[in-house]
Protein backbone atom coordinates (compact mmCIF):
# COMPACT_ATOMS: atom_id res chain seq x y z
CA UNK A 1 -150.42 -124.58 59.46
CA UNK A 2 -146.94 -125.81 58.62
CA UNK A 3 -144.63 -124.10 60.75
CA UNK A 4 -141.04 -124.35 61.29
CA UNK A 5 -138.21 -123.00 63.25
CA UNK A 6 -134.53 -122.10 61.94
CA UNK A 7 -131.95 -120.93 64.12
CA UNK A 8 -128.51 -120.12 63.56
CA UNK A 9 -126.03 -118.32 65.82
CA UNK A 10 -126.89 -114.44 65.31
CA UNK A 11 -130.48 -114.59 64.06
CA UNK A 12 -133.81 -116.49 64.97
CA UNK A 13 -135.69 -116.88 61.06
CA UNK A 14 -139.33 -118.29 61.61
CA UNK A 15 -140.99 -119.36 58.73
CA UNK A 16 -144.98 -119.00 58.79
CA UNK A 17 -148.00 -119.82 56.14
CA UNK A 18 -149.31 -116.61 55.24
CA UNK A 19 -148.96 -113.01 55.95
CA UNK A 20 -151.86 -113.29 58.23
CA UNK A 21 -149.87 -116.17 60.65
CA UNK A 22 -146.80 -113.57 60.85
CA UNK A 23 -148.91 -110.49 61.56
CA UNK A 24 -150.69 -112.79 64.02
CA UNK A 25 -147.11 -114.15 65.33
CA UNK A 26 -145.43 -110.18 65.64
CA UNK A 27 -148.01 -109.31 67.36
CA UNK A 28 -147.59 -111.93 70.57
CA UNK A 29 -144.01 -111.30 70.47
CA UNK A 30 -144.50 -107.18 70.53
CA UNK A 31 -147.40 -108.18 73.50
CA UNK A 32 -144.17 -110.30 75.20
CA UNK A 33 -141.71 -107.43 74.91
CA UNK A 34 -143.92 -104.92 76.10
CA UNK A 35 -145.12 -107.01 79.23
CA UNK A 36 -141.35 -107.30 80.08
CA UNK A 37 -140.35 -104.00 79.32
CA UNK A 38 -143.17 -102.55 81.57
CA UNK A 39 -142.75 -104.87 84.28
CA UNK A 40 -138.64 -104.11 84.31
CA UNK A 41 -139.03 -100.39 83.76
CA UNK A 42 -142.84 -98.86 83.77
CA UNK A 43 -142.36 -98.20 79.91
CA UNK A 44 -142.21 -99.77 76.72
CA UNK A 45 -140.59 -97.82 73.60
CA UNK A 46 -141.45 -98.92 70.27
CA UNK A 47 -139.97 -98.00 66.62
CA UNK A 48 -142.82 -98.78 64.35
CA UNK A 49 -142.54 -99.60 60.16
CA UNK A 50 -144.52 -98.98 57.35
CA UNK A 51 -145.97 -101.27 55.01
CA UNK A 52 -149.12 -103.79 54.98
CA UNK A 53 -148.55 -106.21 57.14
CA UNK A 54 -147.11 -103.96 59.85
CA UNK A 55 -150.41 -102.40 59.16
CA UNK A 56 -152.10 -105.51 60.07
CA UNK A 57 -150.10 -105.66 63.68
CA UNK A 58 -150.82 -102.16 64.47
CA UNK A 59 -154.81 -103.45 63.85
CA UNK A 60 -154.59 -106.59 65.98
CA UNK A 61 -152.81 -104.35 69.20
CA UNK A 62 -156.08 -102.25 69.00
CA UNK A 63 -157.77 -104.96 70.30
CA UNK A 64 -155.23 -105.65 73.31
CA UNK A 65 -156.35 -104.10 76.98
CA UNK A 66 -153.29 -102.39 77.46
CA UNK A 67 -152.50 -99.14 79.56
CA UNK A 68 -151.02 -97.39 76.59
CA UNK A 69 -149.67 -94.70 79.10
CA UNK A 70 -147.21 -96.82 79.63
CA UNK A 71 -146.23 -97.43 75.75
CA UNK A 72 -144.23 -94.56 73.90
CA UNK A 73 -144.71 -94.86 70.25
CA UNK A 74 -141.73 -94.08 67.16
CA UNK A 75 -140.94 -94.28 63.63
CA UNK A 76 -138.22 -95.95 62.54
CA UNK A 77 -138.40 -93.77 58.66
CA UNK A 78 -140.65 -91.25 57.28
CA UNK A 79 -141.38 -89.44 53.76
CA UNK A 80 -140.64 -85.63 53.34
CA UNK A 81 -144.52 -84.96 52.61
CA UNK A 82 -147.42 -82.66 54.33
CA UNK A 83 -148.24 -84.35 57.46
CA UNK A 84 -151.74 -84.90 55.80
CA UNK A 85 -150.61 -86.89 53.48
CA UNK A 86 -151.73 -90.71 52.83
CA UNK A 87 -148.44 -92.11 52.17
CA UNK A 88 -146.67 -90.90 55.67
CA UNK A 89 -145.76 -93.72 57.45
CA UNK A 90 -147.11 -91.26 60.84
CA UNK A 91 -150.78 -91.14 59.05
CA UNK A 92 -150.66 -94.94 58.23
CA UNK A 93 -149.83 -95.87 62.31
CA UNK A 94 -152.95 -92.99 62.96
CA UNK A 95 -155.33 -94.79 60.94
CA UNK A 96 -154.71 -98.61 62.40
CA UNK A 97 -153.47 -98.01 65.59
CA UNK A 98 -152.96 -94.71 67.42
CA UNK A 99 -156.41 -93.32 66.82
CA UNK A 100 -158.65 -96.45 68.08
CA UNK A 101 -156.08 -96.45 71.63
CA UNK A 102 -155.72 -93.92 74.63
CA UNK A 103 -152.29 -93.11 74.28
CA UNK A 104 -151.23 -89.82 74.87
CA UNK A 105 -150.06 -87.41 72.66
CA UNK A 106 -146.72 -86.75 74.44
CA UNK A 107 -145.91 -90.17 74.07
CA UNK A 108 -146.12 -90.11 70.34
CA UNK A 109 -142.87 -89.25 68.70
CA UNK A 110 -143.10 -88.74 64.97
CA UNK A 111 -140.36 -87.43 62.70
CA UNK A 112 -141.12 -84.00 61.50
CA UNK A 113 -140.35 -85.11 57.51
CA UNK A 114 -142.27 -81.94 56.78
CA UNK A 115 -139.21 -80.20 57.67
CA UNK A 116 -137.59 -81.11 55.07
CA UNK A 117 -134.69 -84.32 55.59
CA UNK A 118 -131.97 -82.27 56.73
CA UNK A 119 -133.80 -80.42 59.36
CA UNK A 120 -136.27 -82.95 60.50
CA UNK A 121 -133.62 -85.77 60.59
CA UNK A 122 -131.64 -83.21 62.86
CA UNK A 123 -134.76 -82.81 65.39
CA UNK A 124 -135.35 -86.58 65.26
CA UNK A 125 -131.97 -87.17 66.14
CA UNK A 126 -132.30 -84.83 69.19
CA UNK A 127 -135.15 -86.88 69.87
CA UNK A 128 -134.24 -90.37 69.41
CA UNK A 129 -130.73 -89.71 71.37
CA UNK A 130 -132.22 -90.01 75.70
CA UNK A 131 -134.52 -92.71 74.34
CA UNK A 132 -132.33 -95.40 72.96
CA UNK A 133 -131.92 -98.22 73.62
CA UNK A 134 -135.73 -98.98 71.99
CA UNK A 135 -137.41 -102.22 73.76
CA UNK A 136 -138.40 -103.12 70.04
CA UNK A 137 -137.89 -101.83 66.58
CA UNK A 138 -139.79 -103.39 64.22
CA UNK A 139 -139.00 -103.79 60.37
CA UNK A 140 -139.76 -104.82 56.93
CA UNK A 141 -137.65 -105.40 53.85
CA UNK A 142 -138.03 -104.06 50.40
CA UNK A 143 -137.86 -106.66 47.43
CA UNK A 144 -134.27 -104.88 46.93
CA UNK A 145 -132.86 -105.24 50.39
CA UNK A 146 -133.72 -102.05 51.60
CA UNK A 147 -135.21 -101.90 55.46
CA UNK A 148 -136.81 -98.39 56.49
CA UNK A 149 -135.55 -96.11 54.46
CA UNK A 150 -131.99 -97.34 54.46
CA UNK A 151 -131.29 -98.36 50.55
CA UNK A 152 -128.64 -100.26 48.57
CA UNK A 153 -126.07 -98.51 47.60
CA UNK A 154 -126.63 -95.54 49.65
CA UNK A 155 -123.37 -94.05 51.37
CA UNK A 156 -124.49 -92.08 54.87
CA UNK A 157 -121.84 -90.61 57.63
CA UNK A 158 -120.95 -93.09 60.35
CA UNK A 159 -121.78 -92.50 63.69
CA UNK A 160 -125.53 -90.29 62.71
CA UNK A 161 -128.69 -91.45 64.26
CA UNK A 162 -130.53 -90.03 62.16
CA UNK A 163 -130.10 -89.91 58.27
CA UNK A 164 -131.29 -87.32 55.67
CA UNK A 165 -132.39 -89.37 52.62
CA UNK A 166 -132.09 -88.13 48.94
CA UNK A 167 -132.80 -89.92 45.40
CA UNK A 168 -134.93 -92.52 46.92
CA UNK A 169 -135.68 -95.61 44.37
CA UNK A 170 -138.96 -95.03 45.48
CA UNK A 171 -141.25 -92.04 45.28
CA UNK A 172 -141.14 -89.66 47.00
CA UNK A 173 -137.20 -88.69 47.14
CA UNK A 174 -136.61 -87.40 50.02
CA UNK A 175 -137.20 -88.86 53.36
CA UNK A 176 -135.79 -89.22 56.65
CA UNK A 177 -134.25 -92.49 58.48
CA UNK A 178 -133.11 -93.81 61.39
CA UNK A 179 -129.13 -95.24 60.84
CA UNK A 180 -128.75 -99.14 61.08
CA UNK A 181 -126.82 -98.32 64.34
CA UNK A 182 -129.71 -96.45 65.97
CA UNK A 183 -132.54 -99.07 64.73
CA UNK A 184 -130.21 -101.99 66.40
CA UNK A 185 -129.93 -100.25 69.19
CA UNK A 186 -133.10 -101.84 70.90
CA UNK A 187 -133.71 -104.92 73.65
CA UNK A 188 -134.87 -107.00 70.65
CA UNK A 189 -135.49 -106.51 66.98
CA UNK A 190 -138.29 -108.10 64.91
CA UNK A 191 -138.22 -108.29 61.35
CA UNK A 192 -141.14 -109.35 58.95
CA UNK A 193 -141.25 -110.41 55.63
CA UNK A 194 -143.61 -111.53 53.55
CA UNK A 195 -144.54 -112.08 49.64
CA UNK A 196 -142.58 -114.30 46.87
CA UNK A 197 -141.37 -110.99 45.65
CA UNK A 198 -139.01 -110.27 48.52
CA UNK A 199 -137.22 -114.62 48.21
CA UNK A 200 -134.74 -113.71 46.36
CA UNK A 201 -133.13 -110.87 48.31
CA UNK A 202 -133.79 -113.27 51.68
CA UNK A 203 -132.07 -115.60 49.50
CA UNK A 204 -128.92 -113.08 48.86
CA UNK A 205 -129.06 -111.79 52.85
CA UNK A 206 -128.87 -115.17 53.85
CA UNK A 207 -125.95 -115.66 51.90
CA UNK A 208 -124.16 -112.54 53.33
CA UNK A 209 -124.55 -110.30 50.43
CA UNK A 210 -124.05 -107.07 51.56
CA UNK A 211 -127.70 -105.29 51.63
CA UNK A 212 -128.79 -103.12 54.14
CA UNK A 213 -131.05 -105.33 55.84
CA UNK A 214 -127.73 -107.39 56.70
CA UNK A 215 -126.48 -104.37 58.44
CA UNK A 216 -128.99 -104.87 61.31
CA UNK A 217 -128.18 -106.63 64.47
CA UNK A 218 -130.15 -106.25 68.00
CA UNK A 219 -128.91 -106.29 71.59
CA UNK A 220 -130.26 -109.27 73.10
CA UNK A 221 -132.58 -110.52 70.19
CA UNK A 222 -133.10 -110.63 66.67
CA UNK A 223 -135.93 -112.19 65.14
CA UNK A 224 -136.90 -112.09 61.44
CA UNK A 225 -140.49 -113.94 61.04
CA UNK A 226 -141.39 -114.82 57.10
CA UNK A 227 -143.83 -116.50 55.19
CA UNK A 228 -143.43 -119.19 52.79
CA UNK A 229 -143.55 -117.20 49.79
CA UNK A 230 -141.19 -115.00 50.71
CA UNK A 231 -138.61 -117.81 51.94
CA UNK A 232 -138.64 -119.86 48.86
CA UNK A 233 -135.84 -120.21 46.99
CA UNK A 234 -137.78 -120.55 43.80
């Protein structure tokens, strides 16, 4: 495996093989924050993402002999569909994590997207608001910049922790999201990326353009793990 190691002043960019080395690699360093956060405080909160390769974390943690009494589990977006529904990021963290661990339910804190955004980002908020700061928030990025469901070009009220999303890009419209304040308001933040599709918007981040991914910092640590594909500037 051909590895290497970038670091600049703000952010810590590690550049892996495949998307199977940085699923493998996000999953020690959630395993590390969650051993510190438990020893320091009994409790680990996590904001978890959508998307494959999160998907493929959430799979490898299964297999981990934790106490998951002590983890407490949150999203950091969600669509505005039934909570049946396949393409809600809560069924997708079900399906490869939550159902195969002993977690319980009270420490499972979905958004309630079937609210409707304005309503359920109003609860989430009223959630979200004794619980921050997060030990971890992970996120992905969109080939277009975006990072939950925080979009280019997007205008939302300063100061929210919670936004109500309309005219999504992406199907379905309406969803809720946490604000770029409230997901860099954790211990450490870990960002994955992966696929040629999404170089050229690392490309543009790198180079300060002004996407929403750019708009998230961390308290103590920021770490955005990619693969090669998806940090080539080709």
């Amino acid at each position: 495996m051909n590895n290497k190691k970038i670091t600049d002043m703000e952010k810590d960019w590690i550049v892996l093989s495949d998307a199977s080395a940085v699923a493998n690699e996000a999953c020690e360093l959630i395993k590390q924050a969650a051993n510190k956060a438990i020893n320091t405080n009994g409790i680990f909160r996590i904001v978890l993402a959508g998307g494959t390769t999160p998907g493929h974390i959430y799979q490898l943690l299964t297999k981990e002999d934790y106490d998951w009494t002590q983890w407490e589990f949150y999203l950091g977006d969600e669509r505005c569909l039934p909570i049946a529904s396949p393409e809600r990021n809560s069924q997708m963290a079900n399906e490869t994590l939550l159902n195969h661990i002993k977690v319980p339910a009270e420490n499972i804190y979905f958004i309630p997207a079937e609210l409707g955004a304005e309503a359920a980002a109003k609860q989430y908020a009223e959630t979200i608001e004794s619980k921050m700061p997060f030990d971890m928030v992970l996120l992905g990025m969109g080939e277009d910049g975006h990072t939950a469901s925080l979009f280019p070009g997007h205008i939302h009220t300063k100061g929210e922790l919670t936004h109500a999303v309309y005219h999504s890009p992406k199907p379905p419209s309406d969803r809720v999201s946490l604000s770029a304040s409230s997901l860099s308001n954790s211990i450490e933040v870990l960002i994955i990326v992966t696929g040629s599709g999404k170089s050229e918007s690392v490309n543009a981040w790198k180079n300060n353009k002004d996407l929403p991914i750019a708009q998230i910092s961390a308290l103590k640590k920021l770490t955005i793990i990619l693969d090669e594909a998806a940090s080539s500037k080709n």
